[in-house]
C-alpha atoms as a PDB file:
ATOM      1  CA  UNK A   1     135.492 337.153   6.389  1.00  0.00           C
ATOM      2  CA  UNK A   2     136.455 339.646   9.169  1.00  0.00           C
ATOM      3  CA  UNK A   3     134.291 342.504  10.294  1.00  0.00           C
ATOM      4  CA  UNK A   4     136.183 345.693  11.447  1.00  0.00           C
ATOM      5  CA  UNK A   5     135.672 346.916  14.896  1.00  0.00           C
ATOM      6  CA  UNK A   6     133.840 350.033  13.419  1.00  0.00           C
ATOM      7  CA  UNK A   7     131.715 347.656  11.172  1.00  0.00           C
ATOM      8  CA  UNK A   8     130.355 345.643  14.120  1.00  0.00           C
ATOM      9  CA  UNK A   9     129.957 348.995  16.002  1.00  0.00           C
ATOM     10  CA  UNK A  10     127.470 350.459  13.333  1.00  0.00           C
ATOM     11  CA  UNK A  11     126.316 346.224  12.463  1.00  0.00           C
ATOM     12  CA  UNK A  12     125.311 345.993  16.163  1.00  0.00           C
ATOM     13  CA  UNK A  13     124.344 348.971  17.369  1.00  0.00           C
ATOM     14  CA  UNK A  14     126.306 349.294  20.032  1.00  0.00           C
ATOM     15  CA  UNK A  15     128.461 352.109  21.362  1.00  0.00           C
ATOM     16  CA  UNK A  16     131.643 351.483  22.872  1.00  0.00           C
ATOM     17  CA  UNK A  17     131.835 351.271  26.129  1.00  0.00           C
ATOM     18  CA  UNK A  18     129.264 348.385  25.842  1.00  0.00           C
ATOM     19  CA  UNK A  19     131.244 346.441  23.302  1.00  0.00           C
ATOM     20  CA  UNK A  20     134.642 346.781  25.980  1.00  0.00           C
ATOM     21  CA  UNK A  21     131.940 345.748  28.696  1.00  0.00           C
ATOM     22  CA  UNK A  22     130.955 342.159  26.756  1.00  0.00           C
ATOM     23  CA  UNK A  23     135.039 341.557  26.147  1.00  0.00           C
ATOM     24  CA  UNK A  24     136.241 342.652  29.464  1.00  0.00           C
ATOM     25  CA  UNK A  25     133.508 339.768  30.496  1.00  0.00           C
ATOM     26  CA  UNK A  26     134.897 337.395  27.699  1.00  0.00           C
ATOM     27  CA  UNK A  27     131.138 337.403  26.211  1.00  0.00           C
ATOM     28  CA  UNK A  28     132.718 338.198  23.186  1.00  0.00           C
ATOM     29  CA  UNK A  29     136.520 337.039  22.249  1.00  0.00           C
ATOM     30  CA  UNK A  30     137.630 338.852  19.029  1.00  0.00           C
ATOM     31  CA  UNK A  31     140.600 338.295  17.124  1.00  0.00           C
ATOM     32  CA  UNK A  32     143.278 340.489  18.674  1.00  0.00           C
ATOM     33  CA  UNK A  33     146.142 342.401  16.673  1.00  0.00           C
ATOM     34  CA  UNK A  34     148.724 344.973  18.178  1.00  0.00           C
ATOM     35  CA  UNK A  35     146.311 347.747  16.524  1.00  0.00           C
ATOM     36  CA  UNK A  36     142.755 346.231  16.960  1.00  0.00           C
ATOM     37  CA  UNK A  37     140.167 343.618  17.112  1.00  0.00           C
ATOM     38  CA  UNK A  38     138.458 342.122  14.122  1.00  0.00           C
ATOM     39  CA  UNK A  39     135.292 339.777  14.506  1.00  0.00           C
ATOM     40  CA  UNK A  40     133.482 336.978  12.779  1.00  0.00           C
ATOM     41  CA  UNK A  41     129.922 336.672  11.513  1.00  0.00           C
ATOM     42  CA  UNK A  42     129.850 334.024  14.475  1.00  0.00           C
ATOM     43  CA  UNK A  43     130.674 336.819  16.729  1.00  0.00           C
ATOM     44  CA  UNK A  44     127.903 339.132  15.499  1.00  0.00           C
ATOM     45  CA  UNK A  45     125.222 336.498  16.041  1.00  0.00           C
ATOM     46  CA  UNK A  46     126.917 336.134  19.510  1.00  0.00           C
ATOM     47  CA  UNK A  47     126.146 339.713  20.013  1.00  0.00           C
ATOM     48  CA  UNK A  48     122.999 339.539  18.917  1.00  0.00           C
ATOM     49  CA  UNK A  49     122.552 337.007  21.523  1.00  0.00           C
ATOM     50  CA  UNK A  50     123.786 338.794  24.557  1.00  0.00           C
ATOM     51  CA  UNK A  51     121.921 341.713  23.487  1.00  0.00           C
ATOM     52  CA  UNK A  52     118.508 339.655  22.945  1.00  0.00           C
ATOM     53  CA  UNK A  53     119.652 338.270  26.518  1.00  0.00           C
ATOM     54  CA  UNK A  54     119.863 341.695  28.371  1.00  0.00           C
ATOM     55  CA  UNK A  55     117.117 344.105  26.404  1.00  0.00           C
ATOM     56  CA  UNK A  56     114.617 341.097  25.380  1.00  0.00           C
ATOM     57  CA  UNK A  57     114.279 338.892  28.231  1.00  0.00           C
ATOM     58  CA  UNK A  58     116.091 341.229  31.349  1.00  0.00           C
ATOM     59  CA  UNK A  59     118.362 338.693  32.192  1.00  0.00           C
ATOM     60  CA  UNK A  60     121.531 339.723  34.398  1.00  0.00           C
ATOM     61  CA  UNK A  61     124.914 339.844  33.706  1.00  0.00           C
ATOM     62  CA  UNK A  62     125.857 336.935  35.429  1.00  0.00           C
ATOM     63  CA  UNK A  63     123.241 335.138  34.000  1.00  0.00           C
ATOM     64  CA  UNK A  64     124.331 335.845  30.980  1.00  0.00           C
ATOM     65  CA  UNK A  65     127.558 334.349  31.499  1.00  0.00           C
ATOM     66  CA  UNK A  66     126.009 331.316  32.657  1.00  0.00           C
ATOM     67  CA  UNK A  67     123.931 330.849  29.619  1.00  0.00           C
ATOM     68  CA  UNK A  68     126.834 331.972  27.008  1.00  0.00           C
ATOM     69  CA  UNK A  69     129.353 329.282  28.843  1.00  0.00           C
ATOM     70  CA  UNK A  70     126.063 326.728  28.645  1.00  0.00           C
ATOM     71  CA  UNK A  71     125.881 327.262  24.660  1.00  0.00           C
ATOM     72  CA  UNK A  72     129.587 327.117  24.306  1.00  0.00           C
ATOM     73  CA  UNK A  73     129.521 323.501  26.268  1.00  0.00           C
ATOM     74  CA  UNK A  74     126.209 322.365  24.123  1.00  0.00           C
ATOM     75  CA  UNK A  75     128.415 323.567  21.051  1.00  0.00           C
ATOM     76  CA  UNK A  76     131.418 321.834  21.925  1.00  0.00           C
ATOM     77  CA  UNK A  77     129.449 318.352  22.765  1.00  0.00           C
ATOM     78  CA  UNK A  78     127.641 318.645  19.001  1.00  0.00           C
ATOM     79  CA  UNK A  79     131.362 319.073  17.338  1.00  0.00           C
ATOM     80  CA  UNK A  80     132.516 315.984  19.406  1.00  0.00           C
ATOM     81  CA  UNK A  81     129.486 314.384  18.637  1.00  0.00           C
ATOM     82  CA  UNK A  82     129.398 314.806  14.754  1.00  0.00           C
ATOM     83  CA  UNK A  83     133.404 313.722  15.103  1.00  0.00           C
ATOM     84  CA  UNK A  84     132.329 310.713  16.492  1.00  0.00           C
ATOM     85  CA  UNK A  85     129.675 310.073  13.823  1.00  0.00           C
ATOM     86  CA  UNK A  86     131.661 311.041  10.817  1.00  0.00           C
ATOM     87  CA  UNK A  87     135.550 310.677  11.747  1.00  0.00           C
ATOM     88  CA  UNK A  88     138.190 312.729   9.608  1.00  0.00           C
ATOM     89  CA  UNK A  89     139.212 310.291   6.829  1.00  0.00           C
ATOM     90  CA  UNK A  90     142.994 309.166   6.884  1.00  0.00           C
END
C-alpha cells in the first residue's frame, strides 16, 4: 500500500520543509514519480524514528545519520542471515 505525500504529511505531523530536510539527507527515500513521491508504511515508522531521534532523545543530525545507516546495516545482516537459515527453494 502507498501513502500519498499529503497522507504522510497529516500521518506524521510534519510540515514540509522538514519532510524535504529528511530526503535531501536520504533519511527517508520515497518512491519517486515525474509528479511526486509516494511512501510505505516502512517509511512512516522510519519517520517516526527520526522524529523520536531529534524531539525525544536531542540527538543531532549527523547522529542521526549515523544511527539510521547503523539500522539499515543491522537490517541488511538479519535478511542475509534468515537467507542463510532458510534458502529460497529451487
Amino acid at each position: 500500500m502507498t501513502i500519498s505525500r499529503s497522507d504522510f504529511l497529516m500521518r506524521m505531523k510534519l510540515d514540509e520543509v522538514t519532510l524535504e530536510v529528511w530526503m535531501v539527507e536520504e533519511w527517508l527515500r520515497p518512491h519517486r514519480s515525474e509528479d511526486d513521491v509516494s511512501f510505505t508504511e516502512a517509511d512512516l515508522a522510519r519517520a517516526r524514528i527520526i522524529h523520536d531521534l531529534q524531539h525525544d532523545l536531542g540527538v543531532n543530525r549527523e547522529g542521526i545519520g549515523i544511527i539510521l545507516n547503523l539500522l539499515d546495516q543491522l537490517h541488511g545482516l538479519r535478511q542475509a542471515l534468515a537467507s542463510k537459515v532458510h534458502p529460497a527453494e529451487e
